[in-house]
Protein backbone atom coordinates (compact mmCIF):
# COMPACT_ATOMS: atom_id res chain seq x y z
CA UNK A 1 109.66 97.15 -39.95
CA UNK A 2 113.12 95.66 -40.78
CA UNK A 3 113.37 94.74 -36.69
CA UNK A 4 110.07 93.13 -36.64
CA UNK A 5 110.29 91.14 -39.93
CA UNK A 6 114.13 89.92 -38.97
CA UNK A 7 112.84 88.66 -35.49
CA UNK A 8 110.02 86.81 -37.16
CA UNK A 9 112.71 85.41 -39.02
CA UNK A 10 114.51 84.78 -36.20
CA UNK A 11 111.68 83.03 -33.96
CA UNK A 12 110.58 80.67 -37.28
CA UNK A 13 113.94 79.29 -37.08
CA UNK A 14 114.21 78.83 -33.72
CA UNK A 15 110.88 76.82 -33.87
CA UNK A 16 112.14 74.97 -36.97
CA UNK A 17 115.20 73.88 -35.32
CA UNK A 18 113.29 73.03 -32.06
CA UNK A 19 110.91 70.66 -34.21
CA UNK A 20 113.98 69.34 -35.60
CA UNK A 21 115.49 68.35 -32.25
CA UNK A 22 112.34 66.68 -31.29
CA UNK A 23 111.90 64.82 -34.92
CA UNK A 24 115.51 63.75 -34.33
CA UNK A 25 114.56 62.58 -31.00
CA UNK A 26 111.76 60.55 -32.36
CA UNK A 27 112.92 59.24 -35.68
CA UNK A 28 113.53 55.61 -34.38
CA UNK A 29 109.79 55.70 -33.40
CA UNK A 30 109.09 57.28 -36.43
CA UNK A 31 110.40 54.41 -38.20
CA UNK A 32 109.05 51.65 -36.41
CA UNK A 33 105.42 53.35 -37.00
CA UNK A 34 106.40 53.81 -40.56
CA UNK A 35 106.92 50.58 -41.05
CA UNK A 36 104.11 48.92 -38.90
CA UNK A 37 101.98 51.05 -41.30
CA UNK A 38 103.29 49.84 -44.45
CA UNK A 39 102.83 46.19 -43.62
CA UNK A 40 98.91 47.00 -42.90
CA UNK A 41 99.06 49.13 -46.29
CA UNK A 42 100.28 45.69 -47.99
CA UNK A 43 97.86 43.34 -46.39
CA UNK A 44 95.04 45.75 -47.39
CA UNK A 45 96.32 46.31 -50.77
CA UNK A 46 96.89 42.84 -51.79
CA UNK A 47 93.85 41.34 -50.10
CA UNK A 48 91.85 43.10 -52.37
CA UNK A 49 94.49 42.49 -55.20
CA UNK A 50 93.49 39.03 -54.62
CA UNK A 51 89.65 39.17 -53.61
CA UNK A 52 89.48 40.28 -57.58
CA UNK A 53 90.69 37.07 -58.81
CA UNK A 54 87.38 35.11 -60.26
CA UNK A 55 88.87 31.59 -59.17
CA UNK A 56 89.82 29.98 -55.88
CA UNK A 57 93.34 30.49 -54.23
CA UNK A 58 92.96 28.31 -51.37
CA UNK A 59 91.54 24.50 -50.45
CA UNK A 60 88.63 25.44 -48.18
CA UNK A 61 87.17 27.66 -50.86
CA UNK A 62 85.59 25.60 -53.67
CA UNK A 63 83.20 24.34 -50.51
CA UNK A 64 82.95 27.55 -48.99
CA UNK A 65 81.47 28.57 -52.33
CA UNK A 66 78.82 25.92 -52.60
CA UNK A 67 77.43 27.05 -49.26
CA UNK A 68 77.71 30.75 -50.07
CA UNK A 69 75.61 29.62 -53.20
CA UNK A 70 73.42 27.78 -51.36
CA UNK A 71 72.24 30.67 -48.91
CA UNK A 72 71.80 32.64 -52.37
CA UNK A 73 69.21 30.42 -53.17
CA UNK A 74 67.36 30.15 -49.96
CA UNK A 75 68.55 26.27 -49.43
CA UNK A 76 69.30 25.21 -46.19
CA UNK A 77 73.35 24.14 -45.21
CA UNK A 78 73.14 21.25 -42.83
CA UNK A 79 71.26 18.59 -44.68
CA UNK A 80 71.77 14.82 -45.57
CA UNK A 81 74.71 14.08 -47.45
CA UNK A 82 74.33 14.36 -51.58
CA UNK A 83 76.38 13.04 -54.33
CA UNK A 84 77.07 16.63 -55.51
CA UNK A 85 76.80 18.14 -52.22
CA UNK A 86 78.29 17.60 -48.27
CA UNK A 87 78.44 20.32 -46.23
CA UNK A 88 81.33 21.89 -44.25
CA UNK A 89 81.54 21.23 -40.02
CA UNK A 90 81.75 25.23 -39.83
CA UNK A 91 79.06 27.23 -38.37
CA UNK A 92 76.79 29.02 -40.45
CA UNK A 93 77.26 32.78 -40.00
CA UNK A 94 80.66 33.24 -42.05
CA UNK A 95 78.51 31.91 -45.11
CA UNK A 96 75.28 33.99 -44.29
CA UNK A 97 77.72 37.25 -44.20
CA UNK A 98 79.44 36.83 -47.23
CA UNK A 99 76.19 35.98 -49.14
CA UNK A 100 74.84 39.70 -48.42
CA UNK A 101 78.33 40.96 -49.36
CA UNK A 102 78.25 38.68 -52.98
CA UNK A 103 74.83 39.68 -53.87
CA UNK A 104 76.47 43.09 -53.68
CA UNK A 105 79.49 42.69 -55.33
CA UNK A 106 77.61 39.91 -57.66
CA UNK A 107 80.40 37.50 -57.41
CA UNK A 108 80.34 34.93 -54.96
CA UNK A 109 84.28 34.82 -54.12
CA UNK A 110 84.68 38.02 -54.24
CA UNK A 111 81.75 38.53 -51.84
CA UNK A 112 83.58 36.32 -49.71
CA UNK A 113 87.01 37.46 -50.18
CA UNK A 114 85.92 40.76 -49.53
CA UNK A 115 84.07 39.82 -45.59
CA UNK A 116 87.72 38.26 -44.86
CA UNK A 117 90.09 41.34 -45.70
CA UNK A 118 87.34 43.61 -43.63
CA UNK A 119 87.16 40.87 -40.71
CA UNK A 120 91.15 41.30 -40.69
CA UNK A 121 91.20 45.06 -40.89
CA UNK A 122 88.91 44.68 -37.74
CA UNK A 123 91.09 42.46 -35.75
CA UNK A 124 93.93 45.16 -36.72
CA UNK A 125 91.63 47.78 -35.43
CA UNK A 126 90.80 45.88 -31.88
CA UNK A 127 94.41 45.24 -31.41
CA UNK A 128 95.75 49.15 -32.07
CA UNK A 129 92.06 49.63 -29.29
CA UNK A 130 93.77 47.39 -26.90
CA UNK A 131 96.63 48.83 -27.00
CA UNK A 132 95.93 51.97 -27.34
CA UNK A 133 93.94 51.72 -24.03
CA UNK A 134 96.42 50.28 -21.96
CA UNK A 135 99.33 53.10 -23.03
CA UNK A 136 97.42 55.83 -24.52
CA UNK A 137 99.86 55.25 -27.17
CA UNK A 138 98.17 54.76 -30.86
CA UNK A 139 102.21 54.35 -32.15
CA UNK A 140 102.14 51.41 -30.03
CA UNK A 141 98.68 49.96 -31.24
CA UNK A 142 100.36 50.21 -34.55
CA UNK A 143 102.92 48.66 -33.82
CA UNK A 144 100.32 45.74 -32.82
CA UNK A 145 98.27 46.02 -35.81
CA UNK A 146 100.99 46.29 -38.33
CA UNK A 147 103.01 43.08 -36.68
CA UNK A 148 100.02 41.29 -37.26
CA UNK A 149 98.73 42.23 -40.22
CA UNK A 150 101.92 41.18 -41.11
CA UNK A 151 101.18 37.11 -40.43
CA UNK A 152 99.52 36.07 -43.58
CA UNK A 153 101.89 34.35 -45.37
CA UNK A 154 102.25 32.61 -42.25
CA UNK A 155 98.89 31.44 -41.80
CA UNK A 156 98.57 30.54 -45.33
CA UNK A 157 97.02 33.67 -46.49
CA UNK A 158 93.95 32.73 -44.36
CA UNK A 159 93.05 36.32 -43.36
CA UNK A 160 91.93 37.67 -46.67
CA UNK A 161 90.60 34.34 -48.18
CA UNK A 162 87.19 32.83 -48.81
CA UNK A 163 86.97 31.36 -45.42
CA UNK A 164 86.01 31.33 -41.87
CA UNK A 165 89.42 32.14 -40.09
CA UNK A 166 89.26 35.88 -40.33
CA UNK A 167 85.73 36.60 -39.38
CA UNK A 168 85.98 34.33 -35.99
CA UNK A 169 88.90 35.92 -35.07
CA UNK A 170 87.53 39.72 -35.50
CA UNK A 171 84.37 38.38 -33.39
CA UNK A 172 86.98 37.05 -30.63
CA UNK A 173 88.81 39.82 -30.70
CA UNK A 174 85.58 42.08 -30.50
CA UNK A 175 84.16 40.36 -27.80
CA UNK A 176 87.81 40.75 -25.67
CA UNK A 177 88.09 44.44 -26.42
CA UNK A 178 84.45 44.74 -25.09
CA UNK A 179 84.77 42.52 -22.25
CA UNK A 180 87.57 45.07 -21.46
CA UNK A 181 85.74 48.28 -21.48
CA UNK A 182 82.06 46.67 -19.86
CA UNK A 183 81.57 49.25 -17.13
CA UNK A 184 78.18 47.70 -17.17
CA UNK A 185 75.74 44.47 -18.15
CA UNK A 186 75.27 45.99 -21.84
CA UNK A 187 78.97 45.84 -22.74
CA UNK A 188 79.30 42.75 -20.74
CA UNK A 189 76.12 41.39 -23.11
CA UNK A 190 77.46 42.18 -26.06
CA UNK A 191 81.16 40.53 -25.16
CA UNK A 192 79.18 37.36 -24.86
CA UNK A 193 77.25 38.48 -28.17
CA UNK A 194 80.28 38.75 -30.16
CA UNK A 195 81.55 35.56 -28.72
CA UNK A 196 78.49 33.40 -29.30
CA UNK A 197 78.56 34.67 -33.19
CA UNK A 198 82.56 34.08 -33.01
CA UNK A 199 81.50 30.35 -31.88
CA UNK A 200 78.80 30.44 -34.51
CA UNK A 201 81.41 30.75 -37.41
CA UNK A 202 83.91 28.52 -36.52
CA UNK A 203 83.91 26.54 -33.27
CA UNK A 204 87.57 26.19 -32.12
CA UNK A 205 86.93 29.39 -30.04
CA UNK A 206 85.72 27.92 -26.81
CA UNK A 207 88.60 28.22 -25.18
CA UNK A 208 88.93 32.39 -25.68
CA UNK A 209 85.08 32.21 -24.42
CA UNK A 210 85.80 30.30 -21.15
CA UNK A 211 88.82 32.53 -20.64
CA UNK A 212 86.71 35.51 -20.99
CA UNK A 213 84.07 34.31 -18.51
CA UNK A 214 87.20 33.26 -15.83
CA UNK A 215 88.60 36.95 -16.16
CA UNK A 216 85.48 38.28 -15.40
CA UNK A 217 84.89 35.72 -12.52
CA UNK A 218 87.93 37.06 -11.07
CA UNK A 219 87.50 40.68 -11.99
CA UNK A 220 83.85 41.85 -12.60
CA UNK A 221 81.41 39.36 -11.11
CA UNK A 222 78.34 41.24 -11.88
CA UNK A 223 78.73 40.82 -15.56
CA UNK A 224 79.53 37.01 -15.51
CA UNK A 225 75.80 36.43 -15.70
CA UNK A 226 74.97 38.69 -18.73
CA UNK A 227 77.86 37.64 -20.53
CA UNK A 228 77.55 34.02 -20.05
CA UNK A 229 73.60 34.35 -20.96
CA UNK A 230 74.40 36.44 -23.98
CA UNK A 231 76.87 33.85 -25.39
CA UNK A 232 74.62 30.94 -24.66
CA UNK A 233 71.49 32.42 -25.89
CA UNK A 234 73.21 33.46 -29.10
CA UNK A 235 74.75 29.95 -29.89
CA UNK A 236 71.39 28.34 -28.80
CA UNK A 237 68.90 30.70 -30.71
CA UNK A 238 71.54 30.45 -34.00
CA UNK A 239 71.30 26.16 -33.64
CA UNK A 240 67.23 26.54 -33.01
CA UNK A 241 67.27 27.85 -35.98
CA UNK A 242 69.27 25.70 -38.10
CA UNK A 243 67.40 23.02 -36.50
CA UNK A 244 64.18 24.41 -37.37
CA UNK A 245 65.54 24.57 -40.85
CA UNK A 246 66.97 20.91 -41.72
CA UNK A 247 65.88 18.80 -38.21
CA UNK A 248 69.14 17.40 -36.63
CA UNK A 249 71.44 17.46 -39.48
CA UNK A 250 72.99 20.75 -37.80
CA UNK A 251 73.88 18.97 -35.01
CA UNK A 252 75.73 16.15 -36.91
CA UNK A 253 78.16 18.54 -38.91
CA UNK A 254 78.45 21.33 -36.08
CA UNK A 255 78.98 19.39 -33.28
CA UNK A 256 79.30 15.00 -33.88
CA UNK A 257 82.10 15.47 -36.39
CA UNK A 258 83.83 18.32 -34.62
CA UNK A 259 84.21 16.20 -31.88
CA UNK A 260 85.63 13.15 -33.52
CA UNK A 261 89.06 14.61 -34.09
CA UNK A 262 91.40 13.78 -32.58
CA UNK A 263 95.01 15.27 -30.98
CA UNK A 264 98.04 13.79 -33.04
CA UNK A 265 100.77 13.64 -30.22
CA UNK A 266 103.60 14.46 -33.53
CA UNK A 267 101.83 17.97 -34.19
CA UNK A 268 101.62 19.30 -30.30
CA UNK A 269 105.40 20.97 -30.68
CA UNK A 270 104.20 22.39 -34.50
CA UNK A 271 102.50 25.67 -33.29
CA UNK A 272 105.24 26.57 -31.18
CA UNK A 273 107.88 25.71 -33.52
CA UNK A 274 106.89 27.92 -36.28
CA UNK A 275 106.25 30.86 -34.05
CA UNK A 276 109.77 30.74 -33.07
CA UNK A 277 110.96 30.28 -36.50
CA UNK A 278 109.60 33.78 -37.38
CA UNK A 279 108.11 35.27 -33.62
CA UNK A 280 110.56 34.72 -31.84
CA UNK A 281 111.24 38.62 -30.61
CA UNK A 282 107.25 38.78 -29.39
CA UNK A 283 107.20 35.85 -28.12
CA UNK A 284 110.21 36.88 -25.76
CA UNK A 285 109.84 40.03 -25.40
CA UNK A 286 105.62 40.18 -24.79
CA UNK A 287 105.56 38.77 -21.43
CA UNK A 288 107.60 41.13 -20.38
CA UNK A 289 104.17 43.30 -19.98
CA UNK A 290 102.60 40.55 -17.59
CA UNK A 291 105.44 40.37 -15.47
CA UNK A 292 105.32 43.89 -15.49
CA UNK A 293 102.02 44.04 -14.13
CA UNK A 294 103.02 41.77 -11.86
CA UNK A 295 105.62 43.37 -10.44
CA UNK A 296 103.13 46.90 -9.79
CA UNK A 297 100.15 45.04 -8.49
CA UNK A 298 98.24 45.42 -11.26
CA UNK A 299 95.74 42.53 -10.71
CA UNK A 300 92.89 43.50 -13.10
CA UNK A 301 95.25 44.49 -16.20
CA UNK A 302 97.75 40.92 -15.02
CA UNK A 303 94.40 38.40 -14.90
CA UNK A 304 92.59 40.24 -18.39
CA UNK A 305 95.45 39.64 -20.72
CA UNK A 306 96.36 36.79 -19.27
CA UNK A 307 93.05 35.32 -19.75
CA UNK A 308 92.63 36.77 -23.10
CA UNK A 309 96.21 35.47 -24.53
CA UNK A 310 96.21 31.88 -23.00
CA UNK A 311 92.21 31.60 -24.51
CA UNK A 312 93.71 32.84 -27.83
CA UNK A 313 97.05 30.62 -27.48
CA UNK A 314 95.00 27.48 -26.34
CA UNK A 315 92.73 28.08 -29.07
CA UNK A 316 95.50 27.82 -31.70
CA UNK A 317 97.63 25.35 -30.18
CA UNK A 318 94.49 22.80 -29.87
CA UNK A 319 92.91 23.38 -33.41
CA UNK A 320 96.64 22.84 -34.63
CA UNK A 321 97.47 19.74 -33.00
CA UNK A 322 94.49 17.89 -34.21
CA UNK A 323 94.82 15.48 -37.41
CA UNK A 324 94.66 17.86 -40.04
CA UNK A 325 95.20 21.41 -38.57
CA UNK A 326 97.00 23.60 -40.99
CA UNK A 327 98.62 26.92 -40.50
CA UNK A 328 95.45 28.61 -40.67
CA UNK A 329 94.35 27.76 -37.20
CA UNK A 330 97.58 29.55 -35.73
CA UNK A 331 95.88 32.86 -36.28
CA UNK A 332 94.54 33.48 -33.04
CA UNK A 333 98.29 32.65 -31.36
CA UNK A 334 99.63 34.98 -33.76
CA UNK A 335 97.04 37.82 -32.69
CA UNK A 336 97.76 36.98 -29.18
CA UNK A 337 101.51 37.27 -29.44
CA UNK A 338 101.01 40.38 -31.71
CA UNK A 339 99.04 42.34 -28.68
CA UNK A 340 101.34 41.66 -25.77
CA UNK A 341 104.63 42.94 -28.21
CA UNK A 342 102.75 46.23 -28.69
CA UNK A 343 102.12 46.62 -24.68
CA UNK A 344 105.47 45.06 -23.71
CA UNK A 345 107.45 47.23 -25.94
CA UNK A 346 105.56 50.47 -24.68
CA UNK A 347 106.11 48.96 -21.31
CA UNK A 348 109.94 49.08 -21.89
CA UNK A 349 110.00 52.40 -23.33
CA UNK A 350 108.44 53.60 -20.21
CA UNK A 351 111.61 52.72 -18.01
CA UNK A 352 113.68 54.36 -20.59
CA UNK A 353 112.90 58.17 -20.02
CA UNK A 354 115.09 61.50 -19.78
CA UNK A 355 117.50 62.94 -22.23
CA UNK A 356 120.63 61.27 -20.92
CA UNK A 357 122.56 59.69 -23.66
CA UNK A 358 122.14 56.32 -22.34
CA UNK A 359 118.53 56.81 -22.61
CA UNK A 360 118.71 57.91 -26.06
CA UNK A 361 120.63 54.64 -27.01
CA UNK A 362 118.54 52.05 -25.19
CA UNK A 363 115.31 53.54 -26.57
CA UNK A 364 116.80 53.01 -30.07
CA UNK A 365 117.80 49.63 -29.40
CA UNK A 366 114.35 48.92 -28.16
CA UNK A 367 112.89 50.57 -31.55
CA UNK A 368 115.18 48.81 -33.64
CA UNK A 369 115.04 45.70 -32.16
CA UNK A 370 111.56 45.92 -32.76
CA UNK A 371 112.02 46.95 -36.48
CA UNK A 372 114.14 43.75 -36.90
CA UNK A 373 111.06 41.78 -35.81
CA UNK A 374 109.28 43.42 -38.72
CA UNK A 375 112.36 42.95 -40.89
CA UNK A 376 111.91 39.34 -40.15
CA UNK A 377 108.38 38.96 -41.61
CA UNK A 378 109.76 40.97 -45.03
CA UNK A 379 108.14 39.38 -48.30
CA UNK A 380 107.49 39.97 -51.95
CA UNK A 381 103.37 41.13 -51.70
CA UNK A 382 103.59 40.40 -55.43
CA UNK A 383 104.06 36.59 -54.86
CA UNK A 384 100.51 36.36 -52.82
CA UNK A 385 99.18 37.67 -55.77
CA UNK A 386 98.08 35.50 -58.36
CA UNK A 387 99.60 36.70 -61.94
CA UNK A 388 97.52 37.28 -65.10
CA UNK A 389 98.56 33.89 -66.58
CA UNK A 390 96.56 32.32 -63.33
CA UNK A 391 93.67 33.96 -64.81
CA UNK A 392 94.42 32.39 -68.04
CA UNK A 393 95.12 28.97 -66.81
CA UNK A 394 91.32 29.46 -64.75
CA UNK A 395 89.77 30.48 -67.78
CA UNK A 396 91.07 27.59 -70.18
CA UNK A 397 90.66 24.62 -67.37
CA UNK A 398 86.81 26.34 -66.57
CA UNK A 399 86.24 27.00 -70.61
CA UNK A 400 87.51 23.25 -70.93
CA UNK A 401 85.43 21.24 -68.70
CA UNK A 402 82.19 23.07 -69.58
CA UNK A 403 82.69 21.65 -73.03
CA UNK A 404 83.04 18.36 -72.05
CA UNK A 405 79.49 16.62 -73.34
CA UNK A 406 77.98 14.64 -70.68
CA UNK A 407 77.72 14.12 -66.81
CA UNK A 408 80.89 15.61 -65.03
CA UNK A 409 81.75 15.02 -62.01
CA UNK A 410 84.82 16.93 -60.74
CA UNK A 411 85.01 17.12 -56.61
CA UNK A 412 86.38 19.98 -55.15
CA UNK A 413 86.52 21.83 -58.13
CA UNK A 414 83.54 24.45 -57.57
CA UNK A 415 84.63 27.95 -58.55
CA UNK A 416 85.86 26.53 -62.11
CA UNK A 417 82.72 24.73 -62.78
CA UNK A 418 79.69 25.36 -63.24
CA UNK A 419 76.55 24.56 -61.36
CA UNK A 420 75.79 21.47 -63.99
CA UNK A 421 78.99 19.84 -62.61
CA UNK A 422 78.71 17.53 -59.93
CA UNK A 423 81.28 19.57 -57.38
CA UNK A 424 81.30 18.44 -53.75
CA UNK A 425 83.67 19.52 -51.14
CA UNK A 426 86.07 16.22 -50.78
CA UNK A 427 87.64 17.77 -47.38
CA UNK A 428 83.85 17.46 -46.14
CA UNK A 429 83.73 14.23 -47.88
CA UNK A 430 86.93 13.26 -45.26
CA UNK A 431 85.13 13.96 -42.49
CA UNK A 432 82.40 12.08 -43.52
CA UNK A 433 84.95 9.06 -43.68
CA UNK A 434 86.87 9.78 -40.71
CA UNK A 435 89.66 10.63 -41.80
CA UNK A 436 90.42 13.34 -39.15
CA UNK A 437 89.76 11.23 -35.80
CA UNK A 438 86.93 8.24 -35.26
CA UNK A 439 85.59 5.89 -37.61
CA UNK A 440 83.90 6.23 -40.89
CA UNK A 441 80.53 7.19 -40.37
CA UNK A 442 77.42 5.83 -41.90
CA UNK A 443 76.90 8.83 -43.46
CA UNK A 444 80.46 8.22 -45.59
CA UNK A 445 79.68 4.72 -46.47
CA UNK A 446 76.24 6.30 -48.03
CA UNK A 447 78.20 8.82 -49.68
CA UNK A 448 80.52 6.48 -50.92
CA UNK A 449 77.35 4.05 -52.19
CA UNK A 450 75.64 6.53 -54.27
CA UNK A 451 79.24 7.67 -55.96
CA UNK A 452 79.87 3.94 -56.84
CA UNK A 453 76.25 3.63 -57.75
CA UNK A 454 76.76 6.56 -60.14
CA UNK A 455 80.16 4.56 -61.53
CA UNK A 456 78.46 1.54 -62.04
CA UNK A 457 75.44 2.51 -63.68
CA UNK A 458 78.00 4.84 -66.05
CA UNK A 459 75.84 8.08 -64.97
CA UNK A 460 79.20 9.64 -65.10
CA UNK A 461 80.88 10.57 -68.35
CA UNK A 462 83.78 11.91 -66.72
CA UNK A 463 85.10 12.03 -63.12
CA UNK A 464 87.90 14.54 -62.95
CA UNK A 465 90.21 14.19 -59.68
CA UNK A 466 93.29 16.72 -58.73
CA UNK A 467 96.37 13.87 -58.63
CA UNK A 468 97.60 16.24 -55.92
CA UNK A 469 94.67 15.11 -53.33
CA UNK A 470 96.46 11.58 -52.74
CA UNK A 471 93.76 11.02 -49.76
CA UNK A 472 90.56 11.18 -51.64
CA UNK A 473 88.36 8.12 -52.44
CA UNK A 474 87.13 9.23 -56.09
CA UNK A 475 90.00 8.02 -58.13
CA UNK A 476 90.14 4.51 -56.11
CA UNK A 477 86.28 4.07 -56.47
CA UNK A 478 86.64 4.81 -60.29
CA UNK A 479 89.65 2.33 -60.85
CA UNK A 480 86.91 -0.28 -58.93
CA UNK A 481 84.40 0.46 -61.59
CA UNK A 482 86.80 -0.34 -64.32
CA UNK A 483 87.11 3.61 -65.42
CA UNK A 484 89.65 4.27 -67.71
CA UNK A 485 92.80 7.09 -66.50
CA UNK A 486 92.68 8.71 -69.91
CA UNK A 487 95.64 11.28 -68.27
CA UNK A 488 95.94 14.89 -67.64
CA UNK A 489 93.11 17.43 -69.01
CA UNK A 490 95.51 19.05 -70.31
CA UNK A 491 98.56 17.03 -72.01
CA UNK A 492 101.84 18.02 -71.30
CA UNK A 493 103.33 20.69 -73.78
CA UNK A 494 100.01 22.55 -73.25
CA UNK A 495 100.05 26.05 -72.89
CA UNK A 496 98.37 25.34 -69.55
CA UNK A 497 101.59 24.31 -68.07
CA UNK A 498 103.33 27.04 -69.83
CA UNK A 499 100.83 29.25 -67.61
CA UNK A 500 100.49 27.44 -64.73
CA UNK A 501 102.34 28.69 -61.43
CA UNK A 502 100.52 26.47 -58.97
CA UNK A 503 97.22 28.22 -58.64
CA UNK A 504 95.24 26.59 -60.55
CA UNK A 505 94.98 23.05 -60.20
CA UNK A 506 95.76 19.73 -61.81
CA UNK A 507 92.84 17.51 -63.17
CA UNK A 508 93.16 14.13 -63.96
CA UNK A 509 90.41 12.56 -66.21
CA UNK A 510 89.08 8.67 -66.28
CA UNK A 511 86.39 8.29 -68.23
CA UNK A 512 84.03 4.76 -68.76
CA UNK A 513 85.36 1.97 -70.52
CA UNK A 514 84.61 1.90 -74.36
């Protein structure tokens, strides 16, 4: 008995020490994955840190709000200009989505909040697919994931916020991880599905969609037609629709304003200059897989992701160069860049096997060098999180204007006012005006008449403007109409300020002269 239980002794720690040989093998791996995982654990944990917060944290959201609203109500989106309402150039099915999701969750932002941080965990999860295809590696897919779930202080938070960025980049990203796998014309269908409901939220995806269709041109003939007709019919049937709905105004705000901006020759270097500021290790090291492929003849893996990336690159690059872009619109370069490091880096690994020393130390370089990439996007989750006295400072500058007697009128400022309060969008008041590419349109100068007809007539008994929106027309309008600046809603020394960490907006008051 003694024998037997002293070579069971024996045998555990042989296979203990044999799991620590491999462990110690692995631990730079171990690492990396470790720490690919904990930036996806962040993102997750404070996107919905932040989809709890009852007032908006981002420009596009106050308007994104109003349409979410509308849908509540069973109005229609694209219709003639109003005084306390013009809607947003984005297609419709972002709003639509997050509707369903706030009548769950019975808060609007939160609804909305809420499809964003999902529509981001998606794009994490078609990334790690990707990737995971290509190597058989799901350490590598993490790796892809976690570097991008990484990017949202880069993008300006966009991929947990109340708007359309997230949810047309998960629909891009589905429709490439499906064009990928089509064996047949049902997955090549539902690529162009995916992709017609990607163009359907936010239109800047064309290019990813006419990359798609090329890669299949040159890879999979067969399903060019049912991917093609699926996209088409799905962008056409969604339009019919609107149209059916509200008569041509669809058409004006989803496709004659789009097209009006124009490329600012000064913002073509900005993409590519703050992907290098803080990218620079995928952007070096990712085509490294292509050239790869290259190099083996690998013609249908080489002409997919290139396809794919250049759709996703041109995509971002284009929306970011026009008058207006913000970091938002990176996204899709940042997803692009984000899949090619994963492959590249398992394509390294790959020439790095044996037990040799020298192969022990290059694979840890690799790993670490990849960990320094990560190192490179570190930040402080609890600054992307708005603090309690944000909450306070919404509460007092929502409590204040609702007792304010009288019209209000307070653009931009939905989300802190109620449904009294004449709120439009002013960013879909620019377009209006022309302020992104083109001329004013007719439609601005009408929006601009009934807002001075309001002044003149003193409907208004106060017009509240953020000083820190320099561009809009409200403030000069009510100067023209002899309204009186009667200064900051709140004065200074109010606890507002004491409060206030930049979440919550300014709000300048004029009121009619006495």
């Amino acid at each position: 008995m003694r024998s037997l239980s002293a070579g069971a002794i024996t045998m555990q720690s042989g296979g203990l020490t044999a799991l620590a040989v491999r462990l110690r093998g692995r631990w730079p791996e171990l690492v990396l994955v470790g720490v690919a995982g904990a930036y996806v654990a962040a993102f997750v944990g404070t996107g919905l840190l932040r989809a709890v917060y009852p007032y908006p944290v981002d420009g596009v959201e106050p308007g994104a709000l109003q349409e979410v609203q509308r849908v509540l109500k069973g109005q229609p989106l694209y219709v003639k200009p109003e005084l306390g309402y013009v809607p947003l150039i984005y297609g419709p099915v972002y709003f639509y989505v997050s509707a369903a999701f706030s009548a769950l969750a019975r808060s609007a932002l939160l609804g909305m909040r809420l499809v964003s941080v999902l529509a981001s965990v998606g794009s994490i999860t078609f990334l790690m697919l990707l990737v995971r295809r290509e190597t058989g590696s799901l350490a590598m897919g993490l790796v892809s994931g976690g570097l991008f779930a990484a990017c949202g202080p880069l993008v300006d938070m966009a991929m947990d916020i109340g708007r359309m960025d997230a949810l047309a980049l998960c629909l891009m990203l589905g429709g490439v991880y499906f064009a990928r796998i089509a064996t047949s014309w049902r997955g090549a269908a539902g690529a162009g599905l995916l992709m017609g409901l990607s163009l359907l939220t936010k239109q800047s995806g064309v290019p990813v969609v006419i990359a798609m269709g090329i890669a299949l041109v040159l890879l999979r003939r067969a399903q060019v037609v049912p991917y093609a007709a699926a996209a088409v019919l799905t962008v056409a049937l969604g339009v019919l629709v609107l149209v059916a709905q509200a008569g041509t105004w669809p058409l004006f705000y989803l496709w004659e304003l789009p097209r009006r901006h124009e490329l600012e020759p000064q913002y073509v270097s900005r993409l590519w200059s703050d992907l290098l500021m803080r990218f620079a290790i995928p952007m070096v090291v990712g085509p490294f897989y292509l050239y790869a492929r290259a190099k083996t003849r690998d013609r249908e893996r080489l002409t997919f992701y290139v396809c794919a990336c250049l759709g996703l690159i041109a995509t971002a690059w284009i929306s970011d160069s026009n008058i207006g872009g913000g970091r938002n619109v990176q996204l899709p370069a940042y997803a692009a860049f984000a899949l090619l490091f994963g492959l590249a880096l398992h394509e390294a690994l790959s020439y790095l096997t044996g037990t040799a020393e020298r192969v022990r130390v290059g694979r840890t370089y690799v790993m670490f060098a990849a960990v320094a990439q990560f190192a490179m996007m570190l930040y402080n989750p609890r600054l992307v999180v708005p603090y309690r006295s944000d909450m306070w400072d919404g509460e007092r500058l929502s409590a204040t204007v609702a007792s304010l007697q009288g019209p209000v009128f307070a653009g931009s400022y939905r989300g802190y006012v109620g449904e009294d309060v004449i709120a439009p969008d002013l960013g879909a008041v620019r377009e209006l005006e022309g302020a992104f590419g083109g001329t004013g349109t007719q439609e601005g100068s009408d929006w601009e008449g009934l807002l001075a007809h309001a002044l003149s007539q003193r409907q208004l008994a106060y017009v509240i403007v953020d000083p820190d929106n320099e561009a809009s027309i409200v403030p000069i309008l009510a100067k023209d109409f002899h309204y009186q600046d009667a200064g900051p809603l709140f004065p200074p020394g109010d606890i507002y300020w004491a409060w206030r960490t930049g979440w919550a907006p300014k709000a300048e008051v004029y009121v009619p002269p006495t």
